[in-house]
PDB file of N, CA and C in Angstrom:
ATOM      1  N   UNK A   1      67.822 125.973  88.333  1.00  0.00           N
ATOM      2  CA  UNK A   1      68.622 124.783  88.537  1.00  0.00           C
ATOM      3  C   UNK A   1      67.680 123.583  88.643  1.00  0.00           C
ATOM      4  N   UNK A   2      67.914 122.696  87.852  1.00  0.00           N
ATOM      5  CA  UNK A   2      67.085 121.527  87.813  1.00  0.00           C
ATOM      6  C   UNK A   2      67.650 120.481  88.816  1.00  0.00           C
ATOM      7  N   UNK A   3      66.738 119.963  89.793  1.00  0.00           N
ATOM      8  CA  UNK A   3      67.091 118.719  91.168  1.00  0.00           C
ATOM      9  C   UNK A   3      65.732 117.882  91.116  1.00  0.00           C
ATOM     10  N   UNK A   4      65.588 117.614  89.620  1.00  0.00           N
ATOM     11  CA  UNK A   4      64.382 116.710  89.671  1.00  0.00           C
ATOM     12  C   UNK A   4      64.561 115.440  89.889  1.00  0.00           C
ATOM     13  N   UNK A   5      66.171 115.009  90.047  1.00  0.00           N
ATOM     14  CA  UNK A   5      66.592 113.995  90.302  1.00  0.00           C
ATOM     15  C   UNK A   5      66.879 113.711  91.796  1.00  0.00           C
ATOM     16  N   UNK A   6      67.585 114.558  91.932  1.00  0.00           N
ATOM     17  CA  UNK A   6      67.262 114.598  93.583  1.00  0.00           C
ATOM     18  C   UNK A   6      66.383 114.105  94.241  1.00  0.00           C
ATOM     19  N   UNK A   7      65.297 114.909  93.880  1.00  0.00           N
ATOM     20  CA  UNK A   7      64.309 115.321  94.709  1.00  0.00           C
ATOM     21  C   UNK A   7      63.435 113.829  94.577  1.00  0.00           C
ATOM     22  N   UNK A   8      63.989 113.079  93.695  1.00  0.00           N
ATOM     23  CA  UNK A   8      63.671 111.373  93.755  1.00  0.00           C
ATOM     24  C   UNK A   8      64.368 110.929  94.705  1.00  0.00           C
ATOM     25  N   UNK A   9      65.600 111.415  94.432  1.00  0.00           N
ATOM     26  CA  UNK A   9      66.661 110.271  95.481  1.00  0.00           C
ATOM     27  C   UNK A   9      65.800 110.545  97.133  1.00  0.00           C
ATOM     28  N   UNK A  10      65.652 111.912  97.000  1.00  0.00           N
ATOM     29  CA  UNK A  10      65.534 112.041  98.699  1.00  0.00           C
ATOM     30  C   UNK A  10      64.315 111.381  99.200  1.00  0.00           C
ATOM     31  N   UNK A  11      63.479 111.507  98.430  1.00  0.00           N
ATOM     32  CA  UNK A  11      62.121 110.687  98.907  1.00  0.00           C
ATOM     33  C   UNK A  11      62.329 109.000  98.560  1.00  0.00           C
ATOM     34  N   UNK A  12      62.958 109.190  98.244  1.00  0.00           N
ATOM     35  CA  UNK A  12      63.433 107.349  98.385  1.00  0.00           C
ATOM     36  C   UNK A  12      64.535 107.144  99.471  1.00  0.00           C
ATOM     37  N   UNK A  13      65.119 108.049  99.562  1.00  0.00           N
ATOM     38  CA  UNK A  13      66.230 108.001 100.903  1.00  0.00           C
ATOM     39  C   UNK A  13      65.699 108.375 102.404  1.00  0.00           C
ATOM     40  N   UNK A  14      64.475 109.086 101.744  1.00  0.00           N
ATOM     41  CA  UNK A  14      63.262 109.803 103.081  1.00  0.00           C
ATOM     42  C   UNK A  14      62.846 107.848 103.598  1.00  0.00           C
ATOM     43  N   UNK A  15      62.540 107.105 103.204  1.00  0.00           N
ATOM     44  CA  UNK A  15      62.058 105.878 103.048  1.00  0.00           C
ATOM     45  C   UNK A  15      63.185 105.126 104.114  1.00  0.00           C
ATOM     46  N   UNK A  16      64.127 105.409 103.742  1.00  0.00           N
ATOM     47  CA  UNK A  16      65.319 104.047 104.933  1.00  0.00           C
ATOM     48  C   UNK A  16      65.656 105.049 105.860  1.00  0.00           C
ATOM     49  N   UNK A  17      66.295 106.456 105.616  1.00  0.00           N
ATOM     50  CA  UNK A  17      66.961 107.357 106.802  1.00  0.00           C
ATOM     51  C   UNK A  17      65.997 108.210 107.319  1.00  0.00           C
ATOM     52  N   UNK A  18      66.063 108.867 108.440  1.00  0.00           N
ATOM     53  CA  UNK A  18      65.109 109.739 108.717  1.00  0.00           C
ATOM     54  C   UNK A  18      65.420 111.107 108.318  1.00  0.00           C
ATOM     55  N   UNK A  19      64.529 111.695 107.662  1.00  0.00           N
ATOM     56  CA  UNK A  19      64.449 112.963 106.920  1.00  0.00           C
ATOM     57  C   UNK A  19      65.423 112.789 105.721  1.00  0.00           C
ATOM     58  N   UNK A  20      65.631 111.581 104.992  1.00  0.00           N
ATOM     59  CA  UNK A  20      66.546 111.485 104.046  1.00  0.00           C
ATOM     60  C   UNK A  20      67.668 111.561 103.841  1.00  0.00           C
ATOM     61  N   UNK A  21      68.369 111.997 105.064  1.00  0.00           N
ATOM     62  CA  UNK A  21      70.221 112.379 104.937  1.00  0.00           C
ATOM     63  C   UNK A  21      70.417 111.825 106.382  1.00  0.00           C
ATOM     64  N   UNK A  22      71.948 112.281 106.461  1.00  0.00           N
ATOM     65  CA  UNK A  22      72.234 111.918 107.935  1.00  0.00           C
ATOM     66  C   UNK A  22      72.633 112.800 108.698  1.00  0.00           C
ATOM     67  N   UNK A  23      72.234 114.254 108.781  1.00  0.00           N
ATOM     68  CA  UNK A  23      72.408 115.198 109.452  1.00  0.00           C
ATOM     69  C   UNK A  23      71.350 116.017 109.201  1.00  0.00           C
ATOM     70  N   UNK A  24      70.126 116.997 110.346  1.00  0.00           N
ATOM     71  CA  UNK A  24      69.418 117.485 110.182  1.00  0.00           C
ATOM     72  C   UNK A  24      69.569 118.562 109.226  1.00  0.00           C
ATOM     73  N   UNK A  25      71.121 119.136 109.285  1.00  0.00           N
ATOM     74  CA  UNK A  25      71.545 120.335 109.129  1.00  0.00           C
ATOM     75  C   UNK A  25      71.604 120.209 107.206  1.00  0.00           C
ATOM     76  N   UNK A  26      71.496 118.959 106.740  1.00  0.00           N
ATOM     77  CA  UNK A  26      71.657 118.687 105.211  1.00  0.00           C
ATOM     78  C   UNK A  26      70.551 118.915 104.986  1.00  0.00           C
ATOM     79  N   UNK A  27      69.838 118.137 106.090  1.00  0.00           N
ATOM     80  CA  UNK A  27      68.075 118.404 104.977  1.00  0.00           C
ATOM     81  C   UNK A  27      67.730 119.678 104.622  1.00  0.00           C
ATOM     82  N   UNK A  28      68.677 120.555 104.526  1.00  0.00           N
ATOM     83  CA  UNK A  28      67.487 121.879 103.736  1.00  0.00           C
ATOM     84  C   UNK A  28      66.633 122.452 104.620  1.00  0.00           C
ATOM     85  N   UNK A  29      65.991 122.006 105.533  1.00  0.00           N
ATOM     86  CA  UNK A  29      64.690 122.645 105.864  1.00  0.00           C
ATOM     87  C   UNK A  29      65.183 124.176 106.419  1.00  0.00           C
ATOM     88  N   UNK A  30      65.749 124.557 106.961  1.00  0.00           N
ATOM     89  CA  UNK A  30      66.064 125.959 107.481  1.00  0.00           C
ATOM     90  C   UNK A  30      66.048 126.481 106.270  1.00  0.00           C
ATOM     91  N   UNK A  31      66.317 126.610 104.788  1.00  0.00           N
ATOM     92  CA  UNK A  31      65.776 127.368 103.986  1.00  0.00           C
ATOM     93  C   UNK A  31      65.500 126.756 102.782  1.00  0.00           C
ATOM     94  N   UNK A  32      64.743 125.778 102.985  1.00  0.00           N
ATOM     95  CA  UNK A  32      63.189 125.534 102.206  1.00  0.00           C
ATOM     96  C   UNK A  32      64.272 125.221 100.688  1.00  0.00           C
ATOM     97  N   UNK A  33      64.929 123.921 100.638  1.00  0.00           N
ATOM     98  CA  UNK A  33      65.300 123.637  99.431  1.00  0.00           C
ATOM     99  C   UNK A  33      65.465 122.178  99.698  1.00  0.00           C
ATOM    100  N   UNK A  34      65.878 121.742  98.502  1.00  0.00           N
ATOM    101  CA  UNK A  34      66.476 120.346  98.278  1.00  0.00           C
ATOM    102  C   UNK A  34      67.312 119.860  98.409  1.00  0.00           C
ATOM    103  N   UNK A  35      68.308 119.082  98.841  1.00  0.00           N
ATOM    104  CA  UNK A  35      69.956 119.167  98.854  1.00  0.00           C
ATOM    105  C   UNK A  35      70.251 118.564  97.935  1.00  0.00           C
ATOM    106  N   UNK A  36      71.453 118.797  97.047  1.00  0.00           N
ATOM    107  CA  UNK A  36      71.455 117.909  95.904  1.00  0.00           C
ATOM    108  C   UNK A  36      72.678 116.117  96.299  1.00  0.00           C
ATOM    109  N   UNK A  37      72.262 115.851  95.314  1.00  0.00           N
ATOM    110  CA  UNK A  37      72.961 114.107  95.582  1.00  0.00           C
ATOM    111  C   UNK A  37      74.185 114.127  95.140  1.00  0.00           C
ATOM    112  N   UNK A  38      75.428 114.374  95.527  1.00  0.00           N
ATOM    113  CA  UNK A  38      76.453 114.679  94.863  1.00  0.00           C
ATOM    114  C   UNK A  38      76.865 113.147  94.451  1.00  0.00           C
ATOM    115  N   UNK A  39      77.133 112.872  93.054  1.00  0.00           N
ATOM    116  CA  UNK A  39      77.512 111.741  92.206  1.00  0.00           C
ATOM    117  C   UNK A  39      79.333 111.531  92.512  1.00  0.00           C
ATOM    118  N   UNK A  40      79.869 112.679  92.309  1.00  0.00           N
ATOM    119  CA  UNK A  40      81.469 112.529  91.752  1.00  0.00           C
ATOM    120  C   UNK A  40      82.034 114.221  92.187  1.00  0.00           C
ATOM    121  N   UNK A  41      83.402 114.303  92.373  1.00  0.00           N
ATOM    122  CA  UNK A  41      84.026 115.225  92.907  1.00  0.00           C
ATOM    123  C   UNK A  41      85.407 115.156  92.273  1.00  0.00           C
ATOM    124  N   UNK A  42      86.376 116.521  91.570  1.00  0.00           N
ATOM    125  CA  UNK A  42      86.969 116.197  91.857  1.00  0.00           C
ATOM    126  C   UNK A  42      88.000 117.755  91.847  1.00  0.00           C
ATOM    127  N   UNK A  43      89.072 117.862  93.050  1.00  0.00           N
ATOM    128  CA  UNK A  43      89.280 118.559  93.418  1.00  0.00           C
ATOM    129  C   UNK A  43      87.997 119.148  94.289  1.00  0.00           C
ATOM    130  N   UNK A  44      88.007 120.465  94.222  1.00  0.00           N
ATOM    131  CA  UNK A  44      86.696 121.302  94.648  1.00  0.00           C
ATOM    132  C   UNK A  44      85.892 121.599  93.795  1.00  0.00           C
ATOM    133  N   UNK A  45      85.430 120.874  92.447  1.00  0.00           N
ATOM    134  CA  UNK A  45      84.419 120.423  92.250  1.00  0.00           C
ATOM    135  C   UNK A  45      83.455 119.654  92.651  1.00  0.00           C
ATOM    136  N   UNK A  46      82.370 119.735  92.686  1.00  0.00           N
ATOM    137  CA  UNK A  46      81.266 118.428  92.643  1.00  0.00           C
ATOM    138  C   UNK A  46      80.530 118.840  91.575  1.00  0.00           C
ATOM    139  N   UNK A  47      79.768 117.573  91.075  1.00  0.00           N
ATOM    140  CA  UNK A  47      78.235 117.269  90.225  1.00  0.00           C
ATOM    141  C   UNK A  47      77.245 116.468  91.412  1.00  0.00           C
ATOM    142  N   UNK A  48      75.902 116.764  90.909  1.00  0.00           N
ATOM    143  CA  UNK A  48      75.187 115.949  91.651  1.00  0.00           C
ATOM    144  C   UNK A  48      74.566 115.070  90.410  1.00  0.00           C
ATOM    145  N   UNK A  49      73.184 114.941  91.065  1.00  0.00           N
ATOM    146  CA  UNK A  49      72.690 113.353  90.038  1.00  0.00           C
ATOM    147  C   UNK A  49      71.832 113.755  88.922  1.00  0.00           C
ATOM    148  N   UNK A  50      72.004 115.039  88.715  1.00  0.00           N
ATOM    149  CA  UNK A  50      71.120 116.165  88.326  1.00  0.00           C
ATOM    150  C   UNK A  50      72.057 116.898  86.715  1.00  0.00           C
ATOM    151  N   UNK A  51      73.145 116.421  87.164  1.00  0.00           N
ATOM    152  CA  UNK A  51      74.497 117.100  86.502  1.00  0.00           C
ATOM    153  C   UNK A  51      75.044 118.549  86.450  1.00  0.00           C
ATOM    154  N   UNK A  52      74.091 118.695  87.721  1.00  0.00           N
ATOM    155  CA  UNK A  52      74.859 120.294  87.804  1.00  0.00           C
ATOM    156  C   UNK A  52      76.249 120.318  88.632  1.00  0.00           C
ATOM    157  N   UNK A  53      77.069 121.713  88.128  1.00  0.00           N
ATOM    158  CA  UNK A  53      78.216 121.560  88.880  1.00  0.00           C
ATOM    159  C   UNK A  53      78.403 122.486  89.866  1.00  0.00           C
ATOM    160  N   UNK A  54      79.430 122.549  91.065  1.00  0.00           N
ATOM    161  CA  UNK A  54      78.939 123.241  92.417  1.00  0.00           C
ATOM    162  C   UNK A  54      80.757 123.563  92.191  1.00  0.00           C
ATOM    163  N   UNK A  55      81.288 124.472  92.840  1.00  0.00           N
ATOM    164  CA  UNK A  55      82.869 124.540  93.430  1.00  0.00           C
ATOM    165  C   UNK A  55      82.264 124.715  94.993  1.00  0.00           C
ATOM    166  N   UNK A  56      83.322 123.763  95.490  1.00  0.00           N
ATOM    167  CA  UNK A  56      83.242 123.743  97.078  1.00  0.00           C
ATOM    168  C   UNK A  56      84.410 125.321  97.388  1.00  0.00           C
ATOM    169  N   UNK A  57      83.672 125.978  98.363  1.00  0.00           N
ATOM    170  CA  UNK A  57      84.579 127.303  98.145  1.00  0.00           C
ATOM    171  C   UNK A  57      84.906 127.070  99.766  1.00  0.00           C
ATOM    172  N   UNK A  58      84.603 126.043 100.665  1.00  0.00           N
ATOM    173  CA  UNK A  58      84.619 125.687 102.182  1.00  0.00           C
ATOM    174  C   UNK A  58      85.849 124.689 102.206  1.00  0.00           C
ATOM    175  N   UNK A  59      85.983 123.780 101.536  1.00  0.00           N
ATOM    176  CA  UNK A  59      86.778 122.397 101.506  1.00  0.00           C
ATOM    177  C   UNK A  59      86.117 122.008 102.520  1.00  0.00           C
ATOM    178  N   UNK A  60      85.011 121.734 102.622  1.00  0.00           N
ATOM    179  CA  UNK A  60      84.396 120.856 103.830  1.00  0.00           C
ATOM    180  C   UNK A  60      83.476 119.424 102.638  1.00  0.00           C
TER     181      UNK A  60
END
Protein backbone atom coordinates (compact mmCIF):
# COMPACT_ATOMS: atom_id res chain seq x y z
CA UNK A 1 0.00 0.00 0.00
CA UNK A 2 1.48 3.19 -1.06
CA UNK A 3 1.17 6.41 1.89
CA UNK A 4 3.91 8.31 0.30
CA UNK A 5 1.58 11.00 0.44
CA UNK A 6 0.73 10.80 3.73
CA UNK A 7 3.63 10.34 5.11
CA UNK A 8 4.20 14.16 3.68
CA UNK A 9 1.07 15.36 5.07
CA UNK A 10 2.06 14.06 8.55
CA UNK A 11 5.41 15.57 8.77
CA UNK A 12 4.02 18.75 7.74
CA UNK A 13 1.10 18.32 10.16
CA UNK A 14 3.98 16.94 12.72
CA UNK A 15 5.06 20.87 12.24
CA UNK A 16 1.64 22.80 13.68
CA UNK A 17 -0.01 19.70 15.87
CA UNK A 18 1.79 17.66 18.19
CA UNK A 19 2.66 14.26 16.87
CA UNK A 20 0.70 15.27 13.71
CA UNK A 21 -2.99 14.35 14.51
CA UNK A 22 -5.20 15.12 17.30
CA UNK A 23 -5.36 12.06 19.22
CA UNK A 24 -2.35 10.01 20.42
CA UNK A 25 -4.32 6.96 19.63
CA UNK A 26 -4.24 8.08 15.53
CA UNK A 27 -0.66 8.47 15.46
CA UNK A 28 0.11 4.89 14.72
CA UNK A 29 2.79 4.52 17.09
CA UNK A 30 1.43 1.39 19.05
CA UNK A 31 1.97 -0.45 15.79
CA UNK A 32 4.60 1.24 13.93
CA UNK A 33 2.61 2.68 10.82
CA UNK A 34 1.40 5.74 9.18
CA UNK A 35 -2.14 6.85 9.39
CA UNK A 36 -3.49 7.66 6.22
CA UNK A 37 -5.10 11.32 5.32
CA UNK A 38 -8.52 10.52 4.48
CA UNK A 39 -9.50 13.05 1.41
CA UNK A 40 -13.40 12.05 0.84
CA UNK A 41 -15.94 9.43 2.19
CA UNK A 42 -18.78 8.22 1.11
CA UNK A 43 -21.10 5.99 2.84
CA UNK A 44 -18.52 3.53 4.56
CA UNK A 45 -16.12 4.18 2.20
CA UNK A 46 -13.07 6.33 2.51
CA UNK A 47 -9.93 7.29 0.14
CA UNK A 48 -7.02 8.90 1.55
CA UNK A 49 -4.51 11.36 -0.25
CA UNK A 50 -2.75 8.41 -1.49
CA UNK A 51 -5.98 7.12 -3.36
CA UNK A 52 -6.32 4.11 -1.67
CA UNK A 53 -9.69 2.86 -0.63
CA UNK A 54 -10.58 1.63 3.05
CA UNK A 55 -14.52 0.32 4.00
CA UNK A 56 -15.14 1.56 7.49
CA UNK A 57 -16.43 -1.88 8.94
CA UNK A 58 -16.77 0.25 12.72
CA UNK A 59 -18.98 3.33 11.49
CA UNK A 60 -16.80 5.26 13.72
Amino acid sequence: MNLARSQALLARAARLIPGGVNSPVRAFRSVEGTPPFIVRGLGARLWDADGNSYIDYIGS
